[in-house]
PDB file of N, CA and C in Angstrom:
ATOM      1  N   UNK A   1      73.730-117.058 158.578  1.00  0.00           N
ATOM      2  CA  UNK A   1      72.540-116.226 158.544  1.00  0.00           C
ATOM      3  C   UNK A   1      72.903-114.752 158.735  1.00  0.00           C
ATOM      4  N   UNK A   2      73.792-114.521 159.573  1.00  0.00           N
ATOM      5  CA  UNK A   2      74.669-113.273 159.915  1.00  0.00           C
ATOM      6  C   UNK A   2      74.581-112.023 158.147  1.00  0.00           C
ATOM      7  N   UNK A   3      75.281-112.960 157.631  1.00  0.00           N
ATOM      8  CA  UNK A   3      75.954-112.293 156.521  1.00  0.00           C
ATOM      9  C   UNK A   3      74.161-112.059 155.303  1.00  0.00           C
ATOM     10  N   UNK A   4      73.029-113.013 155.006  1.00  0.00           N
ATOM     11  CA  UNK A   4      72.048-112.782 154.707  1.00  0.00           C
ATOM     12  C   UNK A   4      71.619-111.516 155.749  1.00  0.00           C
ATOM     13  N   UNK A   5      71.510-111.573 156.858  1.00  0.00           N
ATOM     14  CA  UNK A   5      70.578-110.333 157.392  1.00  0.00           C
ATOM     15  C   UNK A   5      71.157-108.682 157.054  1.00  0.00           C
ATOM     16  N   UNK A   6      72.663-109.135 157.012  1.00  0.00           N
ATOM     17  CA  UNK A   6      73.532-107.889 156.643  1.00  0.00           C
ATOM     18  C   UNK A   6      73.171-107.273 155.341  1.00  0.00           C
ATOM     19  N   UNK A   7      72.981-108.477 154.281  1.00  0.00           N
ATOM     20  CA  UNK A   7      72.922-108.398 153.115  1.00  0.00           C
ATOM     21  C   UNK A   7      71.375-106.970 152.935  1.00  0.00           C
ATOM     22  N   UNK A   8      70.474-108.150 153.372  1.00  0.00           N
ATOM     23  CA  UNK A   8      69.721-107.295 153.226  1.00  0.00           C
ATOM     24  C   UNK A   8      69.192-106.385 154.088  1.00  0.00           C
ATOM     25  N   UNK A   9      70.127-106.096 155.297  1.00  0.00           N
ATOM     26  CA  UNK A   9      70.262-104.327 155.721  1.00  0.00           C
ATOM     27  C   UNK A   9      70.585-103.597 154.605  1.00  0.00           C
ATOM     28  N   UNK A  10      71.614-103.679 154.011  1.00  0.00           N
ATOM     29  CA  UNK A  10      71.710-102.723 152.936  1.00  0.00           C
ATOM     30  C   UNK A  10      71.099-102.320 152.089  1.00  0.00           C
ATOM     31  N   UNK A  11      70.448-103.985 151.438  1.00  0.00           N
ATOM     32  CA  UNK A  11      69.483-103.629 150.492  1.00  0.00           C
ATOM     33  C   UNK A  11      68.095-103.425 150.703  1.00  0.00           C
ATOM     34  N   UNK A  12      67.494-103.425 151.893  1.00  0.00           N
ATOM     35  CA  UNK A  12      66.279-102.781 152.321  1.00  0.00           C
ATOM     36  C   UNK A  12      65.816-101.506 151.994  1.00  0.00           C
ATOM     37  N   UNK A  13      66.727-100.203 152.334  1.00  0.00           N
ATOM     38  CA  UNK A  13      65.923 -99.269 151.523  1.00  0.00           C
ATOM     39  C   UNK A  13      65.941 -98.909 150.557  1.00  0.00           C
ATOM     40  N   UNK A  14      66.494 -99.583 149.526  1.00  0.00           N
ATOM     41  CA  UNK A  14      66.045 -99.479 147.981  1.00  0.00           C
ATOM     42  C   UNK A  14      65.114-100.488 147.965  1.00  0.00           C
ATOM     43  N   UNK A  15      64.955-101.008 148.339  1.00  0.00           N
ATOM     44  CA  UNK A  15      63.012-102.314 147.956  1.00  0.00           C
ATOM     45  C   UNK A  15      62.596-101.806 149.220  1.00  0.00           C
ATOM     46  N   UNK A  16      62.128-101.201 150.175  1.00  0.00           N
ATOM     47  CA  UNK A  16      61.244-100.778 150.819  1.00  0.00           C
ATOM     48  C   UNK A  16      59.818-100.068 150.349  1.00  0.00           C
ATOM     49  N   UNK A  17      60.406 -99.830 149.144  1.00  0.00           N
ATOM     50  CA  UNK A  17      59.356 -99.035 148.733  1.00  0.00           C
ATOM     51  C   UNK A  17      58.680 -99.473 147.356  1.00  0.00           C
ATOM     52  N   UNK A  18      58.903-100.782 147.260  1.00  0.00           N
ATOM     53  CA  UNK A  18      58.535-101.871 146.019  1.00  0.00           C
ATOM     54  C   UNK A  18      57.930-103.043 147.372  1.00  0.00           C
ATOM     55  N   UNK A  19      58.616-103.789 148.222  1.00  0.00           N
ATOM     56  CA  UNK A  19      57.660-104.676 149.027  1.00  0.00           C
ATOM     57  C   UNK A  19      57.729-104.045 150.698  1.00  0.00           C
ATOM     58  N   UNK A  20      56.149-104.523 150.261  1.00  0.00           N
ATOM     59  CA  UNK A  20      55.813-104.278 151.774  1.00  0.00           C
ATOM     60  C   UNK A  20      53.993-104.413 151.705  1.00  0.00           C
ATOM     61  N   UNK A  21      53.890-104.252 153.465  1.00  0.00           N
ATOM     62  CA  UNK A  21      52.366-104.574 153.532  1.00  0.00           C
ATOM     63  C   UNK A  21      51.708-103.647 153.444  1.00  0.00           C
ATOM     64  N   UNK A  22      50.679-103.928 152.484  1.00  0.00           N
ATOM     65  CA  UNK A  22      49.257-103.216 152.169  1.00  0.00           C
ATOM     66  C   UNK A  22      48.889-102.500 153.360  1.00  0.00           C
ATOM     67  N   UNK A  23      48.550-101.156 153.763  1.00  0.00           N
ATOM     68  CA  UNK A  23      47.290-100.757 154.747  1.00  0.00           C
ATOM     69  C   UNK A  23      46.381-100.144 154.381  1.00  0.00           C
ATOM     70  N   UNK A  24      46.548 -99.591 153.483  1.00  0.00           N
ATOM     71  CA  UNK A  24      45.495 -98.554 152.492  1.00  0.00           C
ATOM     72  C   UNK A  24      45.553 -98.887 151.447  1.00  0.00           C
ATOM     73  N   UNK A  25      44.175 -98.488 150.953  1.00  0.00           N
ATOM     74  CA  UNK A  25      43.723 -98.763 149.066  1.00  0.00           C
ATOM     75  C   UNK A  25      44.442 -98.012 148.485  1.00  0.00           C
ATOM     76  N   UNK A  26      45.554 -96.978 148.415  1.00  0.00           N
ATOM     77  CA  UNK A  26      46.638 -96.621 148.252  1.00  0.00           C
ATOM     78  C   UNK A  26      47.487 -97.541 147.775  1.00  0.00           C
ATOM     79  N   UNK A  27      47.952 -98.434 148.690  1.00  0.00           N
ATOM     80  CA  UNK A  27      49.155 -98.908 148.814  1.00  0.00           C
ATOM     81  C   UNK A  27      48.751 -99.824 148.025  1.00  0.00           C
ATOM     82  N   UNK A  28      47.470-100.648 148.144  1.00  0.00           N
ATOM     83  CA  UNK A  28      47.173-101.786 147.733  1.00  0.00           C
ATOM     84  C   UNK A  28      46.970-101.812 146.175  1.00  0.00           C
ATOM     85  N   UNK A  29      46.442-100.387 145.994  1.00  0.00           N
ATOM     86  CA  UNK A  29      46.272-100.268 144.268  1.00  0.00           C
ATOM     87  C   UNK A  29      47.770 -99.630 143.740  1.00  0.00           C
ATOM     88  N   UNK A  30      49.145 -99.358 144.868  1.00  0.00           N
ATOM     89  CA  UNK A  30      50.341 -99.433 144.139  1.00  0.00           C
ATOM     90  C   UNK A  30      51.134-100.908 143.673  1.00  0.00           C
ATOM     91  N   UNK A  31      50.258-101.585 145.076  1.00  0.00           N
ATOM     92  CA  UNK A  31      51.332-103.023 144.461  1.00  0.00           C
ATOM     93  C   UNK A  31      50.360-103.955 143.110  1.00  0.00           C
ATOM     94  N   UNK A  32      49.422-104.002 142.941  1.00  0.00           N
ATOM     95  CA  UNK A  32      48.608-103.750 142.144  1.00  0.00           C
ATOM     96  C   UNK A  32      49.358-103.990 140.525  1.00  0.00           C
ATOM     97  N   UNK A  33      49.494-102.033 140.497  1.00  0.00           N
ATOM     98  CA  UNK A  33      50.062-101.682 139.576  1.00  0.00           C
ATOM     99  C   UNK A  33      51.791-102.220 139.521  1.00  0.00           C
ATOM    100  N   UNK A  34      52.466-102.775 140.360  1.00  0.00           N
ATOM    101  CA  UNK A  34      53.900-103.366 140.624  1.00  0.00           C
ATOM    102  C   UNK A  34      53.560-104.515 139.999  1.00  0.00           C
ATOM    103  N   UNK A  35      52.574-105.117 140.406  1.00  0.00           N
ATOM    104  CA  UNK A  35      52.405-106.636 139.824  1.00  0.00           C
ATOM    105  C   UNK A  35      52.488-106.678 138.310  1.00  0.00           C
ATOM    106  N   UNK A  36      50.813-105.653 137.745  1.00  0.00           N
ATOM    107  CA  UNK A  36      51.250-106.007 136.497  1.00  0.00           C
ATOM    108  C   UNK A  36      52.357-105.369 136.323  1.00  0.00           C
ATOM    109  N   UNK A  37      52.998-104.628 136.439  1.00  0.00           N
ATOM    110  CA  UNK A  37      54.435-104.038 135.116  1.00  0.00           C
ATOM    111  C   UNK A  37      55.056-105.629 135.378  1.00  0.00           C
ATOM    112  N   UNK A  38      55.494-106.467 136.727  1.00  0.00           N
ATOM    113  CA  UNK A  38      56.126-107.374 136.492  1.00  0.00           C
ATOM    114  C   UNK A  38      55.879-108.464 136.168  1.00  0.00           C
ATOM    115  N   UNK A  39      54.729-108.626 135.605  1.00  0.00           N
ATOM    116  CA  UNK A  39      54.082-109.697 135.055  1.00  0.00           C
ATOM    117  C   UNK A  39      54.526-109.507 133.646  1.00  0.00           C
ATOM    118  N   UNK A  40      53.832-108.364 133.121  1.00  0.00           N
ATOM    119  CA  UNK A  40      54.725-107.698 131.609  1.00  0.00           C
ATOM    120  C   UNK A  40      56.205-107.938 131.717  1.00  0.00           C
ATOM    121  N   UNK A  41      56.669-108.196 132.545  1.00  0.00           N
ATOM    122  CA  UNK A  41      58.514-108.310 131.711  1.00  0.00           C
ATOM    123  C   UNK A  41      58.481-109.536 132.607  1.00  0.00           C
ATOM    124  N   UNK A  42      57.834-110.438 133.346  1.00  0.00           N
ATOM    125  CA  UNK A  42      58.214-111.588 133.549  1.00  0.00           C
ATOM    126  C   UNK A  42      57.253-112.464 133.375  1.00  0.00           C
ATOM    127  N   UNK A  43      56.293-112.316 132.628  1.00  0.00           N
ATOM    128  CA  UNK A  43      55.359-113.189 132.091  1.00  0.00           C
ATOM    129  C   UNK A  43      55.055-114.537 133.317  1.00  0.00           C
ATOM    130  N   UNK A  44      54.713-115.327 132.472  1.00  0.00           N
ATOM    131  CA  UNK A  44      54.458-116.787 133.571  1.00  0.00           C
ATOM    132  C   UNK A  44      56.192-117.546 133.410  1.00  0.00           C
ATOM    133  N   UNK A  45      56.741-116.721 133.288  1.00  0.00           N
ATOM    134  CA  UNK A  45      58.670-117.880 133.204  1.00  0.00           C
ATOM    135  C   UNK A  45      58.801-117.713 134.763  1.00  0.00           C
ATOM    136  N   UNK A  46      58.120-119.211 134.929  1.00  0.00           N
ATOM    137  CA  UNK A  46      59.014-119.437 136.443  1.00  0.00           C
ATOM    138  C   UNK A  46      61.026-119.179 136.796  1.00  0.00           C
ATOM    139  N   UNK A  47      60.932-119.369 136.020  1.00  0.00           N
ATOM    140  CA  UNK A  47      62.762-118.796 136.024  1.00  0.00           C
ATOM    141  C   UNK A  47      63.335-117.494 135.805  1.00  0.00           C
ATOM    142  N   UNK A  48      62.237-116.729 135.505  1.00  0.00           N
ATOM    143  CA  UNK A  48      63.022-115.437 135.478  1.00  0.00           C
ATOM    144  C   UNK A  48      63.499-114.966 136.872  1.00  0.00           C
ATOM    145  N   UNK A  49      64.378-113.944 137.056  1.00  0.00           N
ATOM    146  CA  UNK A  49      64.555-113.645 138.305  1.00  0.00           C
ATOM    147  C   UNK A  49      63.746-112.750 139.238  1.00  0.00           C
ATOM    148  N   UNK A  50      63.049-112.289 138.450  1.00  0.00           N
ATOM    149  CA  UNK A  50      62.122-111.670 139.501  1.00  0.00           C
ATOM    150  C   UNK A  50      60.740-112.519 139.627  1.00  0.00           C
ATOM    151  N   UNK A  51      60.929-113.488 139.228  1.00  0.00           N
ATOM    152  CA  UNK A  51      59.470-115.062 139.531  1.00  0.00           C
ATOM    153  C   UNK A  51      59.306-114.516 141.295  1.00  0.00           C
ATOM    154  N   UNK A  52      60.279-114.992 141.724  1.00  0.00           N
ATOM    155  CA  UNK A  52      59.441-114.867 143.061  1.00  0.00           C
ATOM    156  C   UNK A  52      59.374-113.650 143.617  1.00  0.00           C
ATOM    157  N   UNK A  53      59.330-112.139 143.100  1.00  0.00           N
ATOM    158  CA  UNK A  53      59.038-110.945 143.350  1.00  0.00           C
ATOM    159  C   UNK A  53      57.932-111.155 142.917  1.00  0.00           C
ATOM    160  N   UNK A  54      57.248-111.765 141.774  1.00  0.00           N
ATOM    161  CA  UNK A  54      55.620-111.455 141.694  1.00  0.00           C
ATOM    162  C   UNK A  54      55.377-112.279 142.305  1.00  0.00           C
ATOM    163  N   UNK A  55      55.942-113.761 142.614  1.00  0.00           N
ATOM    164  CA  UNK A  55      54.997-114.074 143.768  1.00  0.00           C
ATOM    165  C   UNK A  55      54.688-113.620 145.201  1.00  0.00           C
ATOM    166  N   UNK A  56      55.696-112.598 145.609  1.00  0.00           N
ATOM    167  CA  UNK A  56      55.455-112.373 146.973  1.00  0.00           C
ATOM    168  C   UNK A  56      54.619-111.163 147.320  1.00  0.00           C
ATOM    169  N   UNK A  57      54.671-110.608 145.735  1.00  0.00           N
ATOM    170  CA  UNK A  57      53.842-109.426 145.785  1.00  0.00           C
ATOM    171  C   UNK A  57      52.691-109.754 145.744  1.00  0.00           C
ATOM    172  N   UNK A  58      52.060-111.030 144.698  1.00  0.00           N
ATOM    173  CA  UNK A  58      50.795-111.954 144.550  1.00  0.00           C
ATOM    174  C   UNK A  58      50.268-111.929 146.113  1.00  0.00           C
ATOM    175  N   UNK A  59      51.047-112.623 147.267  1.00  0.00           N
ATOM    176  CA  UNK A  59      50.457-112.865 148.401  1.00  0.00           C
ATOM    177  C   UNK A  59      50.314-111.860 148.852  1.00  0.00           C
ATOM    178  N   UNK A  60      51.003-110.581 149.276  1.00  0.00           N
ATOM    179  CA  UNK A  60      50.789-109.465 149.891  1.00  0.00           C
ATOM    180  C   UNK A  60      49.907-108.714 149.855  1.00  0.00           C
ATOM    181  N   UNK A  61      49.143-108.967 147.854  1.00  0.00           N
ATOM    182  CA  UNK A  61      47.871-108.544 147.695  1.00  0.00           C
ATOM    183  C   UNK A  61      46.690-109.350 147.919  1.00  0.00           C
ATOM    184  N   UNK A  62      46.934-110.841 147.559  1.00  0.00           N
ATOM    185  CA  UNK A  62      45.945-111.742 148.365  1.00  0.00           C
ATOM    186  C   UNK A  62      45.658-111.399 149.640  1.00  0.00           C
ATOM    187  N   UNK A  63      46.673-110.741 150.525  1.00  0.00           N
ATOM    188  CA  UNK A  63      46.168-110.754 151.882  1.00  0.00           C
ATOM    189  C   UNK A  63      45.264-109.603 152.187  1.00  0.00           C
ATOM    190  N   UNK A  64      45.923-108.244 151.464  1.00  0.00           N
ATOM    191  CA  UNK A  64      44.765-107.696 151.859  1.00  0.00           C
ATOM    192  C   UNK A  64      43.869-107.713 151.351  1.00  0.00           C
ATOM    193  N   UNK A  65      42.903-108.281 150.291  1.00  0.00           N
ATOM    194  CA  UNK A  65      42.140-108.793 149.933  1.00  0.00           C
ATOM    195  C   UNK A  65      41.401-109.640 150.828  1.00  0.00           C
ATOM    196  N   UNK A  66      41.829-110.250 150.840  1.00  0.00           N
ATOM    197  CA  UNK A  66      41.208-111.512 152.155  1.00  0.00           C
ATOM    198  C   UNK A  66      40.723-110.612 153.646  1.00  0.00           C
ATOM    199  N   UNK A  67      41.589-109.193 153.916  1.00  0.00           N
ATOM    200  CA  UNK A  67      40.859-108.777 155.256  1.00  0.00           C
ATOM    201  C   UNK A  67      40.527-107.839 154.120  1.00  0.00           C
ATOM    202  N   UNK A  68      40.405-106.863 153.436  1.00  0.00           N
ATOM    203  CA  UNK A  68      39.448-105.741 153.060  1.00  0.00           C
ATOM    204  C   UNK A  68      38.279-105.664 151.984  1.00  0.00           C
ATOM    205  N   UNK A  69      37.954-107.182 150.770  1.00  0.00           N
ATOM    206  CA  UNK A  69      37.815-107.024 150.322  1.00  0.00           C
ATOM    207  C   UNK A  69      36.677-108.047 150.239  1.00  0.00           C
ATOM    208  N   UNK A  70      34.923-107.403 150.418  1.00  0.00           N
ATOM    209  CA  UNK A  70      34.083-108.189 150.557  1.00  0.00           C
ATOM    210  C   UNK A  70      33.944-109.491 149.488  1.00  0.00           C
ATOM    211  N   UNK A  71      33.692-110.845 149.682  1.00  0.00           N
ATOM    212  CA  UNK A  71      33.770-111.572 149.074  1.00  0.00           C
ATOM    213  C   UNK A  71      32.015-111.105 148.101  1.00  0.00           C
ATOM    214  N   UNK A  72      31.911-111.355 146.480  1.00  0.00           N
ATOM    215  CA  UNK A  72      30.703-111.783 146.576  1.00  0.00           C
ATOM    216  C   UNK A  72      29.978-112.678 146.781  1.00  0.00           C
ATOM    217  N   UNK A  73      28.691-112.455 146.813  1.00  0.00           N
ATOM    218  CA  UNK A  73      28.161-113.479 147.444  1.00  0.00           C
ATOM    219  C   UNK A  73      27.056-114.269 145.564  1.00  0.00           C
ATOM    220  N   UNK A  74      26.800-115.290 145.309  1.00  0.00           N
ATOM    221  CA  UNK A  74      25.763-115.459 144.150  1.00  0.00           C
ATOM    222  C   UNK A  74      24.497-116.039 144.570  1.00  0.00           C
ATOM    223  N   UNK A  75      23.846-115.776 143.646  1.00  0.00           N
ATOM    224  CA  UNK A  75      22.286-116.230 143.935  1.00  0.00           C
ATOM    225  C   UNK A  75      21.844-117.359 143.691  1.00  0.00           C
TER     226      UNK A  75
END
């Protein structure tokens, strides 16, 4: 595990600023815009290599959604 945490010491601040958590409609309408571009070059291919970069970006925006974003309601 040593050598993973090292790994990504290094590579943290070059993706620091691609993942991370939502706090502002800022941030939230940048990952947003992150999603689609990587949806455009990784379509639905579960195998591409960045598959699970849109998925983790998917949840990060689900979440703040889920605390900021009134559900509607129907009649």
């Amino acid at each position: 595990m040593a050598t993973e945490i090292q790994t990504a010491e290094r590579s943290w601040p070059a993706l620091a600023s691609v993942v991370f958590v939502p706090h502002s409609e800022n941030e939230y309408q940048r990952l947003v815009r992150l999603l689609d571009d990587l949806i455009d070059v990784a379509g639905e291919n579960e195998n591409h290599p960045l598959a699970s970069l849109v998925e983790a970006i998917g949840v990060l925006i689900e979440k703040y959604e889920d605390e900021h974003v009134p559900e509607l309601t129907t009649i």
